[in-house]
C-alpha atoms as a PDB file:
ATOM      1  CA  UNK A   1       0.000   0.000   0.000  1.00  0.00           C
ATOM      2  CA  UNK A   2       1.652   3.156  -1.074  1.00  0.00           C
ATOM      3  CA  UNK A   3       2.491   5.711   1.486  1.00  0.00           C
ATOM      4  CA  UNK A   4       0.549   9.442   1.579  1.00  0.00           C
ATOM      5  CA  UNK A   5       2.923  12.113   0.365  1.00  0.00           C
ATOM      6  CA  UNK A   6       2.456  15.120   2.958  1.00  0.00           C
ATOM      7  CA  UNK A   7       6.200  16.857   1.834  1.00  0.00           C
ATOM      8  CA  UNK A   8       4.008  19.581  -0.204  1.00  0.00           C
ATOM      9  CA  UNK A   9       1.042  19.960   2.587  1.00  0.00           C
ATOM     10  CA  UNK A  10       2.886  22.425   4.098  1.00  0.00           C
ATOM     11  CA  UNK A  11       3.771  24.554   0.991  1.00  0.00           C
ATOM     12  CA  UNK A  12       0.366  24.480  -0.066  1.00  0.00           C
ATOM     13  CA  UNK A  13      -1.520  25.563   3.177  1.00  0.00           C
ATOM     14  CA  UNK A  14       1.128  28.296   3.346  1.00  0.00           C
ATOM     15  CA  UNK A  15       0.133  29.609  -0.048  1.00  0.00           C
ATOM     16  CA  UNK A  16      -3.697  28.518   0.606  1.00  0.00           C
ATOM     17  CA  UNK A  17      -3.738  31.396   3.900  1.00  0.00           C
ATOM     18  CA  UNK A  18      -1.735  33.952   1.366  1.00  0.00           C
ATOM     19  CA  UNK A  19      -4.362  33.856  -1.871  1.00  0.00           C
ATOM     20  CA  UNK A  20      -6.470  34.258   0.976  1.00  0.00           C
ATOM     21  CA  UNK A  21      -5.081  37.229   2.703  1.00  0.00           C
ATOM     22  CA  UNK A  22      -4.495  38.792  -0.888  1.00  0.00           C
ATOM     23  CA  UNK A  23      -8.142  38.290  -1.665  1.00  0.00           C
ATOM     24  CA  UNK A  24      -9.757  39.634   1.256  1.00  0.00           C
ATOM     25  CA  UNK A  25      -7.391  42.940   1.254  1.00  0.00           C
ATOM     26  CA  UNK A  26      -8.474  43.574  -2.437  1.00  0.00           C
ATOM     27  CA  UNK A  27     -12.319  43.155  -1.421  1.00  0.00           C
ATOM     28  CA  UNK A  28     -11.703  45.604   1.480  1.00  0.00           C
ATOM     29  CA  UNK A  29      -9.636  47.988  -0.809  1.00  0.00           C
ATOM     30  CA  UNK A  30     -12.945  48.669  -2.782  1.00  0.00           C
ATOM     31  CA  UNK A  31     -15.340  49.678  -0.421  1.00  0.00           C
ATOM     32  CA  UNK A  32     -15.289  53.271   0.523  1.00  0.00           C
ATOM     33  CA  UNK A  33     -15.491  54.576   3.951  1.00  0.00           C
ATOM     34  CA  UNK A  34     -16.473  57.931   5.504  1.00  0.00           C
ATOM     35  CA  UNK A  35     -14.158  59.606   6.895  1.00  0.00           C
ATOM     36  CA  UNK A  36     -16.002  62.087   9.331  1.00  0.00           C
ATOM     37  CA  UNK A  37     -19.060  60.813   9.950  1.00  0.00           C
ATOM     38  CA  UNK A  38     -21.595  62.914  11.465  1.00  0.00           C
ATOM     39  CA  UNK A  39     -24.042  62.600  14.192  1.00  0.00           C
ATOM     40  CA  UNK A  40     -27.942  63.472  12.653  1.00  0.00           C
ATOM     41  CA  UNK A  41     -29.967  64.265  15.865  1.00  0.00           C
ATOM     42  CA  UNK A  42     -33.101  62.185  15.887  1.00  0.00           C
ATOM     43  CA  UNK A  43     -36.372  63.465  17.010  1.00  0.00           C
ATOM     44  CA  UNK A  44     -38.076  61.344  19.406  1.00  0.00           C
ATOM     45  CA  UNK A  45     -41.799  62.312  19.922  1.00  0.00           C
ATOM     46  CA  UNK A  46     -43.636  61.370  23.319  1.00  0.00           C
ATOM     47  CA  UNK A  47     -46.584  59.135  22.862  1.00  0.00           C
ATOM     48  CA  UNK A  48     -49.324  58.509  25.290  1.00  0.00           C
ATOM     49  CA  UNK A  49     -50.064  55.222  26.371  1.00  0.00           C
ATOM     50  CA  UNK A  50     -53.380  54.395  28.690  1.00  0.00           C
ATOM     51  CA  UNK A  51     -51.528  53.417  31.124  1.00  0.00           C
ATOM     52  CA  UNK A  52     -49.919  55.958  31.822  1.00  0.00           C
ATOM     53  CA  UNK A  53     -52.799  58.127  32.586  1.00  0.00           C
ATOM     54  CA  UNK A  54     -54.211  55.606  35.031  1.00  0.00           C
ATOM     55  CA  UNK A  55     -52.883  55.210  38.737  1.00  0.00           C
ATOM     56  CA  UNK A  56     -51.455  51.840  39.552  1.00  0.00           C
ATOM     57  CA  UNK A  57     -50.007  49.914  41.960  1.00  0.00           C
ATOM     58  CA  UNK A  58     -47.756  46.855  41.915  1.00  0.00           C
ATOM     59  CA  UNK A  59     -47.758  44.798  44.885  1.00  0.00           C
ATOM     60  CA  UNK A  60     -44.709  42.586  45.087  1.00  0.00           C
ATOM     61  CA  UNK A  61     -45.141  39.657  47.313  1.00  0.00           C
ATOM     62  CA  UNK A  62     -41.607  39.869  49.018  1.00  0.00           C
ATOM     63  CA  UNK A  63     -43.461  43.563  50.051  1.00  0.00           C
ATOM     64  CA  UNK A  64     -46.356  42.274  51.804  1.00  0.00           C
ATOM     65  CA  UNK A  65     -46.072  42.268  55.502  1.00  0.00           C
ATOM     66  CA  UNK A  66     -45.682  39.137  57.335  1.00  0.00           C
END
């Protein structure tokens, strides 16, 4: 039974993680970025809810007495 030849694994793995590198630079290269971005201010509006119009109470039950 013939033996596995694993003298180029090495070589290959080592070029396999450089295309890669190479590749992923290039696809970051193209995309452009802003350099100062700046801050919009959002408008947040208030919106009534019923319940906060009604009175409540919560009643916890470690507030009971005992």
């Amino acid at each position: 039974m013939p033996q596995l030849d694993t003298s180029t694994w090495l070589t290959m793995i080592l070029s396999m993680f450089l295309v890669l590198f190479i590749i992923f630079q290039l696809k970051i290269s193209k995309h452009n970025f802003h350099y100062n971005p700046e801050l919009t201010p959002t408008k947040t509006s208030k919106q009534n809810t019923p319940w906060e119009t009604k009175w409540t109470k919560i009643y916890l039950p470690l507030s009971l007495p005992l």
